[in-house]
Protein backbone atom coordinates (compact mmCIF):
# COMPACT_ATOMS: atom_id res chain seq x y z
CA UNK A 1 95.06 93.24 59.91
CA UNK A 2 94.44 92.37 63.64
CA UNK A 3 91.49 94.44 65.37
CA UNK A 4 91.89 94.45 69.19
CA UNK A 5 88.54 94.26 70.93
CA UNK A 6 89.11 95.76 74.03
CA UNK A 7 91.58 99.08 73.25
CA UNK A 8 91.42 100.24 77.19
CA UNK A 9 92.33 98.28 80.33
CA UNK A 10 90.52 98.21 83.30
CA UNK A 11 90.21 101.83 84.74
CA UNK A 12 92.97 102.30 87.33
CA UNK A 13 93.18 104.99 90.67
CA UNK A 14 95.81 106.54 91.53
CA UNK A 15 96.18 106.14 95.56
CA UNK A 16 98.94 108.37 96.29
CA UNK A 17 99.62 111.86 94.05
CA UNK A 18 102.77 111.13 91.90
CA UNK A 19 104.32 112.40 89.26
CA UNK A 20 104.83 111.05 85.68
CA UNK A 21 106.53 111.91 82.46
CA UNK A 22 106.35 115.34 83.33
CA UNK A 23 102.66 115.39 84.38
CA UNK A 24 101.27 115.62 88.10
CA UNK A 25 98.65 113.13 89.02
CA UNK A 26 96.92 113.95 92.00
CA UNK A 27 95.45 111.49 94.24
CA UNK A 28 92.45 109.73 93.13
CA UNK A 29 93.03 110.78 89.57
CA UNK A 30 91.34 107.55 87.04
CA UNK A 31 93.46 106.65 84.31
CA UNK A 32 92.52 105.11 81.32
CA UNK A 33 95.11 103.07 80.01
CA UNK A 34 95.37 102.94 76.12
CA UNK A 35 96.48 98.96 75.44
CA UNK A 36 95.91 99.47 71.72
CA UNK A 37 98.18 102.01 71.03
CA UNK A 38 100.88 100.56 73.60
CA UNK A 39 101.07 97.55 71.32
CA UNK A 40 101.15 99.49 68.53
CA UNK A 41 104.02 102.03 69.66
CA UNK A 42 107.13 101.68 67.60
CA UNK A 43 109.24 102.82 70.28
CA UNK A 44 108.38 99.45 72.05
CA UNK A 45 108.05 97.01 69.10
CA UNK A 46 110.21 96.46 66.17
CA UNK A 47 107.66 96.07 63.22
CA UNK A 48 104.56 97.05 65.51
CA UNK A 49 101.62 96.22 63.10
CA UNK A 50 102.23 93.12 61.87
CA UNK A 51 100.94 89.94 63.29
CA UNK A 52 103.74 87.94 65.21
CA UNK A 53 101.92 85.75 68.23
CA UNK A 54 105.98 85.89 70.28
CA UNK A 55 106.36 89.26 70.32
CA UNK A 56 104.97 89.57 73.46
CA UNK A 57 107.34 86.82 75.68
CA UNK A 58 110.07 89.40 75.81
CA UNK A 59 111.37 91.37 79.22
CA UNK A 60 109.38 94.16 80.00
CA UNK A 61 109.55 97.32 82.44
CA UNK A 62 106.68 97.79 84.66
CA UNK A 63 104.95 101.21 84.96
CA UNK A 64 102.46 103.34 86.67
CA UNK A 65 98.83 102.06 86.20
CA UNK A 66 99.49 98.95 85.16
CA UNK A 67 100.91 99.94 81.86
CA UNK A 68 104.13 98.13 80.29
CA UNK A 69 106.33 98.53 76.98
């Protein structure tokens, strides 16, 4: 099993209030963006907890706070 070291990317601000999957963000909000469980999401990865080193050159969407899947 892999063990990420670093399960939260740099702390992010949001500069404008927005709206997001439902949720209001106002402005100046932090967000702590969860990169562990992103690459462990199985909505975003076929076999999500196994070890495959090219699973990450794929197309991705960009999305608020620097987050991807």
């Amino acid at each position: 099993m892999v063990v990420g070291y670093v399960p939260f990317l740099i702390p992010r601000k949001a500069i404008h209030g927005t709206s997001f999957m439902g949720y209001d963000i106002p402005k100046g909000t932090q967000a702590l963006v969860n990169a562990w469980a992103i690459g462990r999401d199985p909505k975003c990865w076929d076999d999500p907890l196994s070890f495959k080193p090219g699973k990450t050159v794929l197309t991705f969407t960009l999305y608020p706070f620097g987050t991807w899947c």
